[in-house]
Structure formats: structure tokens, C-alpha cells
Protein backbone atom coordinates (compact mmCIF):
# COMPACT_ATOMS: atom_id res chain seq x y z
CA UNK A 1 37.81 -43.06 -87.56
CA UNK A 2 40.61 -41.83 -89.83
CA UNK A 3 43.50 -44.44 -90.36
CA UNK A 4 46.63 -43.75 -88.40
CA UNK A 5 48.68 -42.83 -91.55
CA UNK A 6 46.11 -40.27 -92.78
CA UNK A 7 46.83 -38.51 -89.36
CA UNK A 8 50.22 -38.51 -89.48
CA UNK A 9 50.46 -36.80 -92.88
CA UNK A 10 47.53 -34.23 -92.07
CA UNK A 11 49.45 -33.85 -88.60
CA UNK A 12 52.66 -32.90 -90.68
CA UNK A 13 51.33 -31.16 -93.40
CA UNK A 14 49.24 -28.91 -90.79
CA UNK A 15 51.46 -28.08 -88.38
CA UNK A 16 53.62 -26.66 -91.32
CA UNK A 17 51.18 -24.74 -92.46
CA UNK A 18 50.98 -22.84 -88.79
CA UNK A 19 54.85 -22.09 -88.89
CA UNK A 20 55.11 -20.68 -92.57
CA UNK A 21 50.92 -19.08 -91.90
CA UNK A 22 52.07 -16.93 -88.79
CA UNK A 23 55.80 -16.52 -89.53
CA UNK A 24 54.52 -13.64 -91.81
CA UNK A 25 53.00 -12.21 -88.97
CA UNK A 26 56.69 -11.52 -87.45
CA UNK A 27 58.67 -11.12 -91.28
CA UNK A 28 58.39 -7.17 -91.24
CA UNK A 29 59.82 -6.96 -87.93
CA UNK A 30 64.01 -7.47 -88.93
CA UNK A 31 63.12 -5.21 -91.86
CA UNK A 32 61.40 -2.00 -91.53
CA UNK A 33 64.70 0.03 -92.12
CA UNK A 34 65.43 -1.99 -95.04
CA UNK A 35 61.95 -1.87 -96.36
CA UNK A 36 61.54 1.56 -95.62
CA UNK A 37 64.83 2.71 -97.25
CA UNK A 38 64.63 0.60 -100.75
CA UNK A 39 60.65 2.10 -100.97
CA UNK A 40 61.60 5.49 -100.21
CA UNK A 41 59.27 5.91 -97.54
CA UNK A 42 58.95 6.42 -93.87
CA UNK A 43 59.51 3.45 -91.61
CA UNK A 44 56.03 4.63 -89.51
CA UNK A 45 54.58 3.15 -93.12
CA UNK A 46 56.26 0.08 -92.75
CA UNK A 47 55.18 -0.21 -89.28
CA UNK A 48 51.39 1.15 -90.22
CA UNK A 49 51.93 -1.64 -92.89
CA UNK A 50 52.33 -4.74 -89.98
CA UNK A 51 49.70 -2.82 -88.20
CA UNK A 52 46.81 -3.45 -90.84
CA UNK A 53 48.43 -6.64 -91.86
CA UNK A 54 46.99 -7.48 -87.78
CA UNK A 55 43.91 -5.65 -88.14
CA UNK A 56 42.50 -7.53 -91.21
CA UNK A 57 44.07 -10.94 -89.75
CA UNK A 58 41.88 -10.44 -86.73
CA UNK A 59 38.86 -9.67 -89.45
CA UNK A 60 39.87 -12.98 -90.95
CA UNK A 61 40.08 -15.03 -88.03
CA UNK A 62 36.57 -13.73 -86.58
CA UNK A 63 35.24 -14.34 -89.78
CA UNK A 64 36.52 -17.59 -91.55
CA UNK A 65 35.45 -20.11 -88.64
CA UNK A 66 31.93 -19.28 -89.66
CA UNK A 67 31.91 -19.35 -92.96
CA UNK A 68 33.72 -22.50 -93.34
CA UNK A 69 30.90 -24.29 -91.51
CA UNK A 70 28.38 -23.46 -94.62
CA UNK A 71 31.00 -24.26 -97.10
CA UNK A 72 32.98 -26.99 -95.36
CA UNK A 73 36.33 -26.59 -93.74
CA UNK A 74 38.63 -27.97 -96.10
CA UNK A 75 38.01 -26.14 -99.48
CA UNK A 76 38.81 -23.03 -97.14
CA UNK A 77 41.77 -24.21 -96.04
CA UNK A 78 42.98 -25.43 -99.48
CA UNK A 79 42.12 -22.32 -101.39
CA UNK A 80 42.77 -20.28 -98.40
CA UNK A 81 46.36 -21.54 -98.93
CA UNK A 82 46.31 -20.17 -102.77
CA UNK A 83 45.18 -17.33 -101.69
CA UNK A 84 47.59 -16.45 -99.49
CA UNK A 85 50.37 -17.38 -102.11
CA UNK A 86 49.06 -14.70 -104.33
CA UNK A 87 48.50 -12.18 -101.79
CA UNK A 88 51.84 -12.96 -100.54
CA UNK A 89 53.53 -11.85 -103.74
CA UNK A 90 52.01 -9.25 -104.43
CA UNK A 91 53.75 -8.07 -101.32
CA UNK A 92 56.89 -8.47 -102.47
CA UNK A 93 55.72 -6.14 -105.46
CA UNK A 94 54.79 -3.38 -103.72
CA UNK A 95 56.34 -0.33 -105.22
CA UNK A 96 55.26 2.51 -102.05
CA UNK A 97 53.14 3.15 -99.14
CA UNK A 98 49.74 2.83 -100.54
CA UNK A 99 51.05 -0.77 -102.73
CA UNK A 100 52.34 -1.92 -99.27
CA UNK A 101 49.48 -1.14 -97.17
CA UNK A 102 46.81 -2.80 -99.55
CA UNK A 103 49.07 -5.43 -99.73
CA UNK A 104 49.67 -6.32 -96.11
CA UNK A 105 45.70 -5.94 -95.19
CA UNK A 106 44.73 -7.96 -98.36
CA UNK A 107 47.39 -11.17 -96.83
CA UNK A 108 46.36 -10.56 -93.79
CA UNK A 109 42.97 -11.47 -95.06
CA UNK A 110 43.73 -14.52 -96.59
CA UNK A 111 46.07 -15.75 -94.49
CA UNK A 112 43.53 -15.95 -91.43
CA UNK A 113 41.88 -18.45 -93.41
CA UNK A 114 44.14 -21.16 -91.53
CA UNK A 115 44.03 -20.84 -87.94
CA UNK A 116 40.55 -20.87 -86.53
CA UNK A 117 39.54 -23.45 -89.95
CA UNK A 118 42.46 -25.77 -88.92
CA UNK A 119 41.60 -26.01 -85.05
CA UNK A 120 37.49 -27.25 -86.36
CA UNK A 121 38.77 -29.31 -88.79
CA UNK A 122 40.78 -31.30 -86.26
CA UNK A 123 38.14 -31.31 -84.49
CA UNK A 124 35.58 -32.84 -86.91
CA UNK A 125 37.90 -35.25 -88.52
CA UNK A 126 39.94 -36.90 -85.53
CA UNK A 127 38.88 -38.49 -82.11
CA UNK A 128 39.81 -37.17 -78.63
CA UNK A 129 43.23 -38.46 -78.44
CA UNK A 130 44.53 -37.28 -82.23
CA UNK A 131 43.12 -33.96 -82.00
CA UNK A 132 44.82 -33.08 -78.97
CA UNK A 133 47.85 -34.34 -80.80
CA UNK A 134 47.30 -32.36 -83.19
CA UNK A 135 45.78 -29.12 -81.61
CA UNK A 136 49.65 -28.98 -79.33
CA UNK A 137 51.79 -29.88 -82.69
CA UNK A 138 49.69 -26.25 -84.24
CA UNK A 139 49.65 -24.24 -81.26
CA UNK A 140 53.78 -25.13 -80.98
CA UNK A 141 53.79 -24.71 -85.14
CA UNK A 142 52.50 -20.67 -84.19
CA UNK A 143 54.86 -20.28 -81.38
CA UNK A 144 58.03 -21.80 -83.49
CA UNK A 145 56.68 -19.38 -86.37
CA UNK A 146 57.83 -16.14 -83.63
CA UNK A 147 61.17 -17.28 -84.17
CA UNK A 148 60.95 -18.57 -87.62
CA UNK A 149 59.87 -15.48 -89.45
CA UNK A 150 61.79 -13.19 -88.06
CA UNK A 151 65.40 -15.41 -88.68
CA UNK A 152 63.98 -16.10 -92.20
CA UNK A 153 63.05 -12.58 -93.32
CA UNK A 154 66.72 -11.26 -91.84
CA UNK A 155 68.40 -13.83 -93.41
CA UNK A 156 66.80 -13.72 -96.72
CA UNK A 157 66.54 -9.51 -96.88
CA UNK A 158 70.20 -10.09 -95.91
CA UNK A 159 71.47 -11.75 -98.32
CA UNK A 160 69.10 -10.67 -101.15
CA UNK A 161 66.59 -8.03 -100.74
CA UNK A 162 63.59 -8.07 -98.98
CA UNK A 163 61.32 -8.88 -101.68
CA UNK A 164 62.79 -12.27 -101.83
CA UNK A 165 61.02 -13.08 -97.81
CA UNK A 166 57.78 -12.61 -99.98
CA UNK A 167 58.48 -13.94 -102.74
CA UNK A 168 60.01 -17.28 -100.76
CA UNK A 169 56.58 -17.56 -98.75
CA UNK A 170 54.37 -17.36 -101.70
CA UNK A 171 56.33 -20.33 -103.14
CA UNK A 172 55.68 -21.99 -99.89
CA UNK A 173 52.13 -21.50 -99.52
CA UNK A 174 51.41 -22.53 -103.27
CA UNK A 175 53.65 -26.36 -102.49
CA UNK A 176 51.33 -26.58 -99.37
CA UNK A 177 47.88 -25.60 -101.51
CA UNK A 178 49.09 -28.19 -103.74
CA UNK A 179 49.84 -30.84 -100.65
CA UNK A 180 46.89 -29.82 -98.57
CA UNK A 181 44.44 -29.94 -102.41
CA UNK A 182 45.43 -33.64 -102.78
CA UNK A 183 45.87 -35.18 -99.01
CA UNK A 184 42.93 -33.66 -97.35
CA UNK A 185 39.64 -34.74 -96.99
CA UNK A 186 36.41 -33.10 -96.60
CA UNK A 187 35.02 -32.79 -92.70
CA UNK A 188 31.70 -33.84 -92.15
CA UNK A 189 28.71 -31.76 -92.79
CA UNK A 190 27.87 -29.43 -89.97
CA UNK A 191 24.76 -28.59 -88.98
CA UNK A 192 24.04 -24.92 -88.84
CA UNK A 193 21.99 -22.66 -86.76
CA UNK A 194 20.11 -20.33 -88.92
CA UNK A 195 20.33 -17.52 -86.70
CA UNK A 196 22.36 -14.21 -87.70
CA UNK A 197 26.32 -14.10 -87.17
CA UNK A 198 26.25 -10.98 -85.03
CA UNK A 199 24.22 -12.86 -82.84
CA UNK A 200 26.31 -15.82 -81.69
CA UNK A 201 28.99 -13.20 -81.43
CA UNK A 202 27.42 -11.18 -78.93
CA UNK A 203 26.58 -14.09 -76.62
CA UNK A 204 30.11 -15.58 -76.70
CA UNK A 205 31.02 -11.94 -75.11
CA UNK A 206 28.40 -12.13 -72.63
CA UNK A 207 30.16 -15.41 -71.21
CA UNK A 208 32.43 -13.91 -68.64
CA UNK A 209 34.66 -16.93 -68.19
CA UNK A 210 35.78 -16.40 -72.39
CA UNK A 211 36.04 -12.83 -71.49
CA UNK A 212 38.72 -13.80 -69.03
CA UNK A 213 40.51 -16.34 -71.72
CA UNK A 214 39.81 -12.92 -74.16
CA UNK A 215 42.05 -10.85 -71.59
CA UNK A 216 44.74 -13.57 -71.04
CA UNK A 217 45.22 -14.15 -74.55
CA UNK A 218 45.31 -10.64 -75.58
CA UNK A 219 48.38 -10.04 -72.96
CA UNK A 220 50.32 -13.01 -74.05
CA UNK A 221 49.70 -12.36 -77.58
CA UNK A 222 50.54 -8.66 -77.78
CA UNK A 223 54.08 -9.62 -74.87
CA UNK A 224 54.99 -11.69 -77.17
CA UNK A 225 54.47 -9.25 -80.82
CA UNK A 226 55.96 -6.15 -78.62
CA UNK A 227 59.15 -7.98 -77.04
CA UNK A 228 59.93 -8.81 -80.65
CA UNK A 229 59.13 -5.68 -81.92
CA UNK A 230 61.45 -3.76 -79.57
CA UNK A 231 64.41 -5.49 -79.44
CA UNK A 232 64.31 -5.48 -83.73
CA UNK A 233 64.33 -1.78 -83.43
CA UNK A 234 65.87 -0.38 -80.56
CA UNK A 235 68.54 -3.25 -79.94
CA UNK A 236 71.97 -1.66 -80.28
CA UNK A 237 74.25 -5.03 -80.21
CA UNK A 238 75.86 -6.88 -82.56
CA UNK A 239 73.87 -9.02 -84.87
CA UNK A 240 75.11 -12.22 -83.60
CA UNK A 241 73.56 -11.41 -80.58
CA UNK A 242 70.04 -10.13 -81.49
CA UNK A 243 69.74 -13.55 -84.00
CA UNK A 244 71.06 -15.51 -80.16
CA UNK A 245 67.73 -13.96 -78.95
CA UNK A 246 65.42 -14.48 -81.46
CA UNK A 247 66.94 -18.12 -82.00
CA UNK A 248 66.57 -19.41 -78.11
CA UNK A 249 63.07 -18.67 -78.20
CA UNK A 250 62.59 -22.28 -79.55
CA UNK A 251 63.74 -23.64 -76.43
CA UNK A 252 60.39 -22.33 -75.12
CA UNK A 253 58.77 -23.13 -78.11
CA UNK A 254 59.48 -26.68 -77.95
CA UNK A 255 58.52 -26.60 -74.42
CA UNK A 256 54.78 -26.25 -75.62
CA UNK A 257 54.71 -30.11 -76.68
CA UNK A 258 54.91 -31.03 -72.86
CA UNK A 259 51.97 -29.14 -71.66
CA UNK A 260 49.63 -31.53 -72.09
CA UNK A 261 51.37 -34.11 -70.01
CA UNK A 262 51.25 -30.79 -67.06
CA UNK A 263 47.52 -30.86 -67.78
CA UNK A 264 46.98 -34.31 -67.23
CA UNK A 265 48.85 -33.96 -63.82
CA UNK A 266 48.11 -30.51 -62.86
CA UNK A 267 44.76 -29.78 -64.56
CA UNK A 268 44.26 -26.78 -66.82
CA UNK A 269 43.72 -23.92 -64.78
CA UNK A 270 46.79 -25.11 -62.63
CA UNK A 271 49.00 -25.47 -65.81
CA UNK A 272 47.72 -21.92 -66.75
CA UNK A 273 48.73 -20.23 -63.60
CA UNK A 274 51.81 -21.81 -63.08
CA UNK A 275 52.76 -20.37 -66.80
CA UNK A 276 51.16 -16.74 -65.40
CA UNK A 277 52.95 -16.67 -62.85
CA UNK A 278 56.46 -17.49 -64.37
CA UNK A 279 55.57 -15.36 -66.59
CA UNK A 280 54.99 -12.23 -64.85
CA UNK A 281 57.86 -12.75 -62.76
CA UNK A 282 60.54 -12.76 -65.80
CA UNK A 283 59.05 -10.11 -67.50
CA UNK A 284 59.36 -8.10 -63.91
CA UNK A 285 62.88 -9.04 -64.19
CA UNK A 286 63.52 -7.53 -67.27
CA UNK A 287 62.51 -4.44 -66.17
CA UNK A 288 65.95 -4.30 -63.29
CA UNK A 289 68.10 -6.23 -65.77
CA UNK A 290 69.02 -4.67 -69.29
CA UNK A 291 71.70 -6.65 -70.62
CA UNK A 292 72.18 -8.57 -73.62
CA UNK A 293 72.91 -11.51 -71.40
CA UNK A 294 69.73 -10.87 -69.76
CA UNK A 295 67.71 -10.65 -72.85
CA UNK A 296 69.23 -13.72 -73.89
CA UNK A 297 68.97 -15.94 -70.99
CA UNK A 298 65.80 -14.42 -69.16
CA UNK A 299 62.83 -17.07 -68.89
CA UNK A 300 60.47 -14.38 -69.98
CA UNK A 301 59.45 -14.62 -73.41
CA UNK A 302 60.48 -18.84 -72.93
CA UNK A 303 57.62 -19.20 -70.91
CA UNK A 304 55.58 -16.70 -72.47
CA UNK A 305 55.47 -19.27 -75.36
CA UNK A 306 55.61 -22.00 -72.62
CA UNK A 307 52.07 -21.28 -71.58
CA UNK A 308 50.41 -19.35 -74.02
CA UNK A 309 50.72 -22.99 -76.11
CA UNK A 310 47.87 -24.16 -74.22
CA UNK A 311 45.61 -21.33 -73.45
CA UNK A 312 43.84 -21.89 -76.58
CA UNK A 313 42.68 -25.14 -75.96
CA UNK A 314 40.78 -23.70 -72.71
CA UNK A 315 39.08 -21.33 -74.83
């Protein structure tokens, strides 16, 4: 068993990873005018742009969990980390539509080298208790990143131009391939079926209780990418009170790192209806109530994040 102070720094070090990994999955959101306006091209490009960022980050994820099993979890992590500090830049180099879009699908890419590789390697490197530590401190990491990248790529596009929301995350993600490259240690050996990839694929589809988490996850995932998506376009307040919304998303954020205490008491599939349920009913009650007040105090996208935190460790 890994010594106590070994988790706390991989527990650290990974869960900010997960914020500054997905906050790029939210930084074109503030700034497809901006973007679109400095590259001379049509904001539908900048838009296309996030849209193949999420296509070849899908790819990635599908992809990445497998392959780190025949070359071990943490040299894709590490590298996966340098990779997506080059990738990153060249973002923030991108000169027109074509530079952007190769751009986005190439980070994309690299970037989905963390998620799925981070959840085995907790799982091959800590006992019970730690991983689920640590599995709640990611998942929360991804949720806090909804909030994160969009405030950081406003604020930095803001007050310098929006190459600089590229440029700061490839700095980032070079510091943590330089952290993660000297504090973690290789997972144990796994032992590999030698059966095709396409294969184990199609029999995780044919299991109709993942098909369900499938479904579930797909509708909290995409809530929570188009509620963000429309109020950075189509909201017609005052800054201070679009930055309110995006900002008191954290209260729901933070309310991920109590969901396993609901578990214990409720059970999982209890937990996950409860969260449903809420859910459903606040985003029904955005639908009769349109003000800013509303989108600003409205449990909807709160407990979105409340209980989409813990679907993935049913799945």
C-alpha cells in the first residue's frame, strides 16, 4: 500500500490536473466573438472549432484507457501532459479557420489522455478507501473546471487577448508534466486480454444497464456544455451578472465532495435519482422563469453538477 503522504501529493497534483485538463473544454465559450473578430472569420468557425475540439476528445477518451494498459498508465499521463502543453499553444497560434480547427481537434486529442488514464490509475495504485477519495476530489476537479475555464478565458481575453488563455494553459500543463514526471509512480503491470479492441467495445454496449449510465451521462454532460453555451452567447446583461452565473456554479461544484457520504446512507441508485429528479425539476423551472435572478439563483445547473459528480463512479 502507498504511504499516506504519496497520496496526498498524487491526490493534489491530480485533481489539478482535472480542473486545468477540462477547463479547456469550456475556454472558447466567453470568446467566440472575440476570437472570431481578431481571426477574421465567422464565429460558426469558432464554434465548429469547440465542436471538433469534443469530437476528437471523445476519440481520445475511448481510446487512451486501452492503450495505457499495454504501455502502463503513468508514462501516458506524464507525456500526455506535454502533449497537451504543445498542442495547447499551438492554439494560441492559430492564424484562421483551418490553423484553428487542426488545432482544437489535435488538443482535444491529447488532452483526453487524462481522464479515463487517471480514474485506472487510482484504481491500480490505491486501496478502496483512497481511491474513492480520490475518484470524488477528480470528478469535483471536472465539475469546478465548468466554472473555471470559462472565468479564466474571459478574464484573460479581457484583459489581454485571447491568445494569452492558450498560451497561460500550455504553461500550466508543462509545470504539471514536470510535477506529475517526478512524483508519480508506475501502476502495476496489467494483464491483458489478447483479444481485438473493437471487440470489448461491442460487448460493453450490449450491457444494457451501461447503456442506461451511457444515456444519463450523455444528458448531464451535454445540460451542462449547452446551459453554458447559451447564456455566453445570447445573454444580454451586464457582465457582472453573467460572471455572478458562471461563478455560483461552484456552490454546486463543491457540493460533489458530499456525495459519497449520500451514498453511504442512501445507496447509489437512491443518490442518483434524488440528483435526477432535482434536476429535472429546476431545469423545468427555467423554462417559466427568464430572469437574470432566476438564472442566477435557480438550483438547476447546481445540482446538475451536484449529481452528475457521482454518476461516473456507477459506471
Amino acid at each position: 500500500m502507498k504511504s499516506m503522504s504519496f497520496f496526498h501529493k498524487a491526490s493534489i497534483l491530480l485533481t489539478i490536473c482535472a480542473i486545468m485538463v477540462a477547463s479547456n473544454i469550456y475556454t472558447l465559450i466567453p470568446i467566440y466573438s472575440v476570437l472570431a473578430d481578431d481571426l477574421l472569420i465567422a464565429e460558426s468557425h469558432v464554434v465548429l472549432a469547440g465542436g471538433l475540439f469534443t469530437f476528437f476528445y471523445a476519440c481520445g477518451l475511448l481510446s487512451f484507457g486501452p492503450v495505457s494498459d499495454f504501455t502502463g498508465r503513468r508514462k501516458i499521463l506524464v507525456f500526455g501532459l506535454l502533449a497537451s502543453a504543445l498542442t495547447t499553444l499551438g492554439v494560441g497560434f492559430s492564424a484562421g479557420s483551418a490553423s484553428l480547427w487542426i488545432a482544437r481537434s489535435l488538443q482535444g486529442i491529447t488532452l483526453a489522455t487524462f481522464a479515463s488514464v487517471a480514474f485506472a490509475y487510482s484504481y491500480d495504485v490505491f486501496n478502496f478507501r483512497q481511491r474513492t477519495i480520490l475518484v470524488v476530489l477528480i470528478n469535483t476537479g471536472f465539475l469546478i473546471a465548468g466554472i473555471f475555464g470559462q472565468v479564466a478565458s474571459d478574464f484573460l481575453a479581457g484583459v489581454f487577448s485571447w491568445n494569452s488563455v492558450f498560451f497561460f494553459f500550455s504553461i500550466v500543463y508543462f509545470f504539471l508534466f514536470a510535477a506529475a514526471f517526478f512524483l508519480l509512480k508506475e501502476s502495476p503491470p496489467q494483464s491483458v486480454e489478447s483479444k481485438p479492441l473493437w471487440r470489448g467495445f461491442f460487448q460493453l454496449l450490449k450491457d444494457s444497464r451501461l447503456m442506461k449510465c451511457y444515456s444519463i451521462t450523455f444528458t448531464l454532460l451535454f445540460a451542462i456544455i449547452s446551459f453554458y453555451d447559451a447564456i455566453g452567447r445570447y445573454f444580454n446583461g451586464p457582465e457582472s451578472d453573467l460572471l455572478m452565473i458562471r461563478l455560483v456554479g461552484l456552490i454546486g461544484a463543491s457540493l460533489s465532495l458530499f456525495t459519497g457520504k449520500l451514498m453511504d446512507r442512501w445507496g447509489e441508485l437512491r443518490t442518483l435519482k434524488f440528483g435526477l429528479a432535482i434536476g429535472s425539476t429546476s431545469a423545468f423551472l427555467l423554462l417559466l422563469f427568464h430572469s437574470t435572478g432566476a438564472l442566477i439563483f435557480s438550483p438547476s445547473f447546481l445540482f446538475h453538477r451536484f449529481h452528475s459528480s457521482y454518476l461516473p463512479s456507477l459506471l
